[in-house]
N, C-alpha and C. Protein backbone atom coordinates (compact mmCIF):
# COMPACT_ATOMS: atom_id res chain seq x y z
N UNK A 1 0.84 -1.18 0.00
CA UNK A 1 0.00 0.00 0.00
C UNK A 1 0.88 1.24 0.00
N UNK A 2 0.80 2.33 -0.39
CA UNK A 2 1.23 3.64 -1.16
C UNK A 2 1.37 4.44 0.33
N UNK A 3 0.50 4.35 1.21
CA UNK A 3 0.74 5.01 2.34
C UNK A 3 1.61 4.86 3.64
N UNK A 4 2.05 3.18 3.42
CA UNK A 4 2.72 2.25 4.09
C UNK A 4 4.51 2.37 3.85
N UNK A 5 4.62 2.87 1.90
CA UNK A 5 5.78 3.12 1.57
C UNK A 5 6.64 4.35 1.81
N UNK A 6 7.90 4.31 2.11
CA UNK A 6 8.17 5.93 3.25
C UNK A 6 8.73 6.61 1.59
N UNK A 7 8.58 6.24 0.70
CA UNK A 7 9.16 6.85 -0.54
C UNK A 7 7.99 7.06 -1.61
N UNK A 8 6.52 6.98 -1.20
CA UNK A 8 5.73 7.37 -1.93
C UNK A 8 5.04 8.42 -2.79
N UNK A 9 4.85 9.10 -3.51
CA UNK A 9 4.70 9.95 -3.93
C UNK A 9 3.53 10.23 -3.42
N UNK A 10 3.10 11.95 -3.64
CA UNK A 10 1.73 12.59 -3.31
C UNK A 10 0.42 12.14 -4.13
N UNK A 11 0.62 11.86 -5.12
CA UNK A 11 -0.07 11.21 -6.13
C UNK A 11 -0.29 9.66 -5.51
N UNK A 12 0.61 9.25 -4.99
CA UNK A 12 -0.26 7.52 -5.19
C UNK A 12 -0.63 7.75 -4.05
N UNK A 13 -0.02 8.55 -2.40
CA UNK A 13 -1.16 8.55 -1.37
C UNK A 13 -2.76 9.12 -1.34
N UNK A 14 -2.50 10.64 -2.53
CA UNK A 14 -3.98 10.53 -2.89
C UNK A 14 -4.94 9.86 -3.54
N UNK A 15 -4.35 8.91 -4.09
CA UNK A 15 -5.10 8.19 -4.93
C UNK A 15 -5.61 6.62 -3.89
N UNK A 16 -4.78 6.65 -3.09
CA UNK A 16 -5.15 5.55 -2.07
C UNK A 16 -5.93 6.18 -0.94
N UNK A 17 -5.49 7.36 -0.53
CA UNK A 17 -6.50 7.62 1.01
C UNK A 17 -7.92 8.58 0.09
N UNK A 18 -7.80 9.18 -0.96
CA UNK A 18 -8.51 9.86 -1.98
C UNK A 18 -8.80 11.83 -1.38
N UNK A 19 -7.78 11.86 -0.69
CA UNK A 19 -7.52 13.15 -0.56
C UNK A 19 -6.15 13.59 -0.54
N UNK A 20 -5.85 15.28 -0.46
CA UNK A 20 -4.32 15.32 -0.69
C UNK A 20 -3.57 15.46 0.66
N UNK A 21 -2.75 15.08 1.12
CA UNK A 21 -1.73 14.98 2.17
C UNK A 21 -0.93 15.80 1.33
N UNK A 22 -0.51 17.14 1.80
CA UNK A 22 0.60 17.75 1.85
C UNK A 22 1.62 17.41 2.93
N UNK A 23 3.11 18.14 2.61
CA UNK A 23 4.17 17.55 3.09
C UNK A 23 3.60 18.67 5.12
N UNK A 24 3.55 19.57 4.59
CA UNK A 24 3.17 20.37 5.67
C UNK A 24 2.03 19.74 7.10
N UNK A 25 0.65 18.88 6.53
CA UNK A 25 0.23 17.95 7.16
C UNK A 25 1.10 17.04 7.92
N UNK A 26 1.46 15.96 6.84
CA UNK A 26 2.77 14.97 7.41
C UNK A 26 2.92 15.66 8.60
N UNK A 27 4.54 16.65 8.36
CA UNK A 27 5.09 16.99 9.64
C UNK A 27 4.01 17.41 10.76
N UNK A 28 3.29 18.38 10.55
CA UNK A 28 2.23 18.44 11.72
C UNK A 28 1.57 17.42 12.66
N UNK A 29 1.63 16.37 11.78
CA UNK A 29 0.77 15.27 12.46
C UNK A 29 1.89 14.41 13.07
N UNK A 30 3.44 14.15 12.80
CA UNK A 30 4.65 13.76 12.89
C UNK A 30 4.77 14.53 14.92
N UNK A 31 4.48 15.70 14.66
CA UNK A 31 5.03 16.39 15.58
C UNK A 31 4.19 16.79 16.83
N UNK A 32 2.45 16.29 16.56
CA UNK A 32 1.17 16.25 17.47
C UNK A 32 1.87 14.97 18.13
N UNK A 33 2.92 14.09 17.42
CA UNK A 33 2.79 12.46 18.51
C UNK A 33 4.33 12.53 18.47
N UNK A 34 4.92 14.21 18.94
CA UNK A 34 6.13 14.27 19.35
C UNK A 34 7.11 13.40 18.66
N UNK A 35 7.22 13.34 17.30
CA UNK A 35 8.10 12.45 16.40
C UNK A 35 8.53 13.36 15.50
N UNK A 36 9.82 13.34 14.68
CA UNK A 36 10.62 13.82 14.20
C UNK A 36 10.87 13.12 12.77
N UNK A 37 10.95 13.76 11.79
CA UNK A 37 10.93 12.78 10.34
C UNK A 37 12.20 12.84 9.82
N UNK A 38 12.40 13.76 10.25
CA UNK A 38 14.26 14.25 9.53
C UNK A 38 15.25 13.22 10.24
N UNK A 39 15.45 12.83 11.84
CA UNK A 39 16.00 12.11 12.08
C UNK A 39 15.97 11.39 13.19
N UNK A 40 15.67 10.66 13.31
CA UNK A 40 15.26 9.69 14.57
C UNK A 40 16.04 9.47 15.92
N UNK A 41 15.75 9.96 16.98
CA UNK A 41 16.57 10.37 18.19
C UNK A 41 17.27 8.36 18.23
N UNK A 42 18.73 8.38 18.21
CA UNK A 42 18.88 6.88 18.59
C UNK A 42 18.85 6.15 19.95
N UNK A 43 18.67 7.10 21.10
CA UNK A 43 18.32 6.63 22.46
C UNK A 43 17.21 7.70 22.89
N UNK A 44 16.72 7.25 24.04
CA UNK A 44 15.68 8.29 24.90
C UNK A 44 17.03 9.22 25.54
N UNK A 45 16.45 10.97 25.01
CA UNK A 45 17.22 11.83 25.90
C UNK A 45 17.03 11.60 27.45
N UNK A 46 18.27 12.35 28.22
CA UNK A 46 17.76 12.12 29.50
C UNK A 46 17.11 12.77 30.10
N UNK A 47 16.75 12.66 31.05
CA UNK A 47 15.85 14.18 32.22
C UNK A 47 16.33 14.03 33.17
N UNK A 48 15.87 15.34 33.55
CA UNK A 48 17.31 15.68 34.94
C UNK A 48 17.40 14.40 35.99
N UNK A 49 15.97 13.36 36.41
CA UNK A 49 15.85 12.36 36.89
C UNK A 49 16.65 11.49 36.60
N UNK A 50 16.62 11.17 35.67
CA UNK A 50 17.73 10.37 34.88
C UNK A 50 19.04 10.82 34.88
N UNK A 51 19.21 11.60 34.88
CA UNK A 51 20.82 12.11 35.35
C UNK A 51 21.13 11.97 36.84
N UNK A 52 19.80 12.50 37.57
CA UNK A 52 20.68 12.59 38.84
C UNK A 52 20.43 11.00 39.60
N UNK A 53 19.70 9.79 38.68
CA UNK A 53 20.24 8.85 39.28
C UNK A 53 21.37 7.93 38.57
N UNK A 54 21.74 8.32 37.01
CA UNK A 54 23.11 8.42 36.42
C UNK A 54 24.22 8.56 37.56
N UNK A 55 24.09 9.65 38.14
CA UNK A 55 25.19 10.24 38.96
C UNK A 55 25.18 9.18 40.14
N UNK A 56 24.33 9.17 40.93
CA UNK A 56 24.00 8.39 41.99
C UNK A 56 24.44 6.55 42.00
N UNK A 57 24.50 6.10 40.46
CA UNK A 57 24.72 4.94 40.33
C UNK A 57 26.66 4.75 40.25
N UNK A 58 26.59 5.86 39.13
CA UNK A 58 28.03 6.08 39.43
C UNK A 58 28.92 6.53 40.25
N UNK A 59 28.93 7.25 41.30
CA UNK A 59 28.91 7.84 42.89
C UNK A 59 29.43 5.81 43.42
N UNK A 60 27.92 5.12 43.95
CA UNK A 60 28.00 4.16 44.39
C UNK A 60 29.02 2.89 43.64
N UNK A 61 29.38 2.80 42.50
CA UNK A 61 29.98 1.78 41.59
C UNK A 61 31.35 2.43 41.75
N UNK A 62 31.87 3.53 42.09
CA UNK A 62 33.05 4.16 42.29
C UNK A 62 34.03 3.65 43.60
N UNK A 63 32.77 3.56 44.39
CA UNK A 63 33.08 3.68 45.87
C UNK A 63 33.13 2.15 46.18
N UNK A 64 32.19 1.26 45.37
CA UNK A 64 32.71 -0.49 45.74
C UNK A 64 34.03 -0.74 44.98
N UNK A 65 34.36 -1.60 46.39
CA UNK A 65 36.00 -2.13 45.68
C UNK A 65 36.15 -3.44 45.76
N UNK A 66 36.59 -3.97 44.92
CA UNK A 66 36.35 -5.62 44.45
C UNK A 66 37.83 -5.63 44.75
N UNK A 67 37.93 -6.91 45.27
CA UNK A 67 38.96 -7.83 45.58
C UNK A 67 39.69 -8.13 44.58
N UNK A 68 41.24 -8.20 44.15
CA UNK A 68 41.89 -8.61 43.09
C UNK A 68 41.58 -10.11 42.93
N UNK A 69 41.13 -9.86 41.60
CA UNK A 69 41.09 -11.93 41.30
C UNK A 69 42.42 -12.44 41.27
N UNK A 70 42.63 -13.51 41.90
CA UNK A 70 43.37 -14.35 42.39
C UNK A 70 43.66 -15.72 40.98
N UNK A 71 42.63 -15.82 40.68
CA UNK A 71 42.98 -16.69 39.60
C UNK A 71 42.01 -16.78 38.36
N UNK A 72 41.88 -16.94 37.48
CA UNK A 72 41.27 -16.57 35.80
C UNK A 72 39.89 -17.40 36.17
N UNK A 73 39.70 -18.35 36.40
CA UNK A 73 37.94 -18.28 36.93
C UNK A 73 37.16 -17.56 38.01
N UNK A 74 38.18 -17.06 38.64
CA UNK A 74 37.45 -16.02 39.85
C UNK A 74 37.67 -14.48 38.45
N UNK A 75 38.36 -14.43 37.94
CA UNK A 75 37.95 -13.13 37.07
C UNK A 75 36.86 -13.32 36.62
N UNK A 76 36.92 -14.18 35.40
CA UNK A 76 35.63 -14.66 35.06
C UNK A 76 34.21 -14.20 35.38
N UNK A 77 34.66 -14.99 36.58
CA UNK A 77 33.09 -15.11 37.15
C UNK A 77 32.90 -13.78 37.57
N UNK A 78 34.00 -12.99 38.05
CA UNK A 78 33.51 -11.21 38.73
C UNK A 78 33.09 -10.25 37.25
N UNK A 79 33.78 -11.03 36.26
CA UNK A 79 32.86 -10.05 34.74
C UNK A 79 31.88 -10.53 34.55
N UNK A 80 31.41 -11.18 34.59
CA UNK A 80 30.20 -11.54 34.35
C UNK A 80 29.21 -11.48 35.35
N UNK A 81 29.49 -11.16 36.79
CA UNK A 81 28.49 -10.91 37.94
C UNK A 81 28.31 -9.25 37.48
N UNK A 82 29.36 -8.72 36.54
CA UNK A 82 29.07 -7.49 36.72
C UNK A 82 28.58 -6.87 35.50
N UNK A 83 28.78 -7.99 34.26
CA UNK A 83 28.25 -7.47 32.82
C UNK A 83 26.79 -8.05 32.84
N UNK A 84 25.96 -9.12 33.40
CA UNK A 84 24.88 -9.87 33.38
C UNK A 84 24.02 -8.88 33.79
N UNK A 85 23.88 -7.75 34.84
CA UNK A 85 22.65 -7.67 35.06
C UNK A 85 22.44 -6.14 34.32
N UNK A 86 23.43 -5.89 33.46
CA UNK A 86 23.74 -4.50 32.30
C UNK A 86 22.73 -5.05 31.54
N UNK A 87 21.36 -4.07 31.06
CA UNK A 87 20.68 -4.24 30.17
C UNK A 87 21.40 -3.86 28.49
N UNK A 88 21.13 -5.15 27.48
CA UNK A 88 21.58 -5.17 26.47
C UNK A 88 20.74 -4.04 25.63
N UNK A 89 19.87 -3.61 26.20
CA UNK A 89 19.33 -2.28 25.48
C UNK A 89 20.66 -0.91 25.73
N UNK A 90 20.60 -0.80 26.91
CA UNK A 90 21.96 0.39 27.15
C UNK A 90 23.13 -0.03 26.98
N UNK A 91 23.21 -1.31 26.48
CA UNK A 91 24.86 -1.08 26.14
C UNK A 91 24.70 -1.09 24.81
N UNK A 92 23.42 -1.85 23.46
CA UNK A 92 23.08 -1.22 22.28
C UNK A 92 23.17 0.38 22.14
N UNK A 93 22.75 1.29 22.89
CA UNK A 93 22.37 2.66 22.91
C UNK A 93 23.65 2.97 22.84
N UNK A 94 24.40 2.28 23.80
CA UNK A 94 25.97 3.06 24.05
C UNK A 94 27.08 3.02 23.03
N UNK A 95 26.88 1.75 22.36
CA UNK A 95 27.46 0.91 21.07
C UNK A 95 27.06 2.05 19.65
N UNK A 96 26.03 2.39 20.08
CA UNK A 96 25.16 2.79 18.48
C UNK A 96 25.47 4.63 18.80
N UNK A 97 25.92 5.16 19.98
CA UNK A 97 25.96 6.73 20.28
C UNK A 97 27.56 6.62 19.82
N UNK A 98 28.52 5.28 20.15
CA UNK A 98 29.72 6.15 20.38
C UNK A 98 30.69 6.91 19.03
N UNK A 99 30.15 6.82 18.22
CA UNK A 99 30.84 7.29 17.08
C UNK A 99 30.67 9.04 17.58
N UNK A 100 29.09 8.92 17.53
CA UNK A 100 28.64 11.35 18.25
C UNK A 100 29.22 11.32 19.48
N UNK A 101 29.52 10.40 20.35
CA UNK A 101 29.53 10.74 21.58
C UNK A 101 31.56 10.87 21.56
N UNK A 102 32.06 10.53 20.71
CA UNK A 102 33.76 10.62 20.44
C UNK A 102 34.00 11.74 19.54
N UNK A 103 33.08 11.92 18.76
CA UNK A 103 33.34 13.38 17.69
C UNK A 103 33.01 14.24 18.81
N UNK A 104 31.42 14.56 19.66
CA UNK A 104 31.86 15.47 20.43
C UNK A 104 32.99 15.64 21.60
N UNK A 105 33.47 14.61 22.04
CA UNK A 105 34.41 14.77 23.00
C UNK A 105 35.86 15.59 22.09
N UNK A 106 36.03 15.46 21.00
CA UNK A 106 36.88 15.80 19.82
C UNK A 106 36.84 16.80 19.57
N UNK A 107 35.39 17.16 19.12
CA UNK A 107 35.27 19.03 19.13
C UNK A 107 35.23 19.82 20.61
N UNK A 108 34.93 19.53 21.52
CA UNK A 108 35.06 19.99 22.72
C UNK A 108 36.35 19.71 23.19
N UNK A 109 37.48 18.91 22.78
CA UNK A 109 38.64 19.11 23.01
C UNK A 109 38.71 18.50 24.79
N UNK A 110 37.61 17.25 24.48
CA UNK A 110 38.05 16.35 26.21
C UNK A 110 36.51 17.46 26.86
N UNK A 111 36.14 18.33 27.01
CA UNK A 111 35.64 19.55 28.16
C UNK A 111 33.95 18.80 27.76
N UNK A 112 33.23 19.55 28.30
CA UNK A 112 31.76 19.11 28.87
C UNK A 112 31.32 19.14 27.61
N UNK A 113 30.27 17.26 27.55
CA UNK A 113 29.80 17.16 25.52
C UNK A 113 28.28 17.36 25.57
N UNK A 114 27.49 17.11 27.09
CA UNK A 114 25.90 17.15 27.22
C UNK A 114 25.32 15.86 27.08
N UNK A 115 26.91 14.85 26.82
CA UNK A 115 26.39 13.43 27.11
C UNK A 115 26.12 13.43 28.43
């Protein structure tokens, strides 16, 4: 279906919904359900909530201190007590940001990026 295809012309959506959709509609209606057509945010921004328990997690993960592993299955097992309960959604997000998130550290020259 013509309305389904993101490369459709104005012509075959009017001819399928039988009125005209201008490009001006689109975006309006894009932007009533807070969505963006030009480019698709690749993670949820944060809010200050989200930052200040960002901070709070990192604060606490700073301050535990793990015991030197002693031998290659006690490593092991301490990466993986500590990569397992990391949701594979945020480390996708983190995987898929770091190319913007290294150019801005690049143009900011190391200093504050708003990551």
């Amino acid at each position: 279906m013509a309305v389904a295809h993101r490369t459709a012309s104005s012509a075959e959506i009017r001819a399928v919904v039988g009125a005209t959709v201008t490009q001006l509609t689109v975006t309006n209606r894009l932007l009533q359900g807070q969505l963006r057509a030009i480019r698709p945010v690749v993670c949820i921004p944060l809010t200050p909530n989200h930052c200040r328990l960002r901070r709070e997690w990192c604060e606490a993960r700073a301050h535990r201190r793990l015991q030197p592993a002693l031998t290659v299955p006690v490593l092991t097992d301490q990466v993986l007590q500590a990569w397992n309960p990391t949701p594979q959604t945020n480390i996708r997000c983190l995987y898929g940001t770091m190319h913007a998130r290294l150019h801005a550290c690049i143009q900011n020259s190391g200093g504050y990026t708003g990551y």
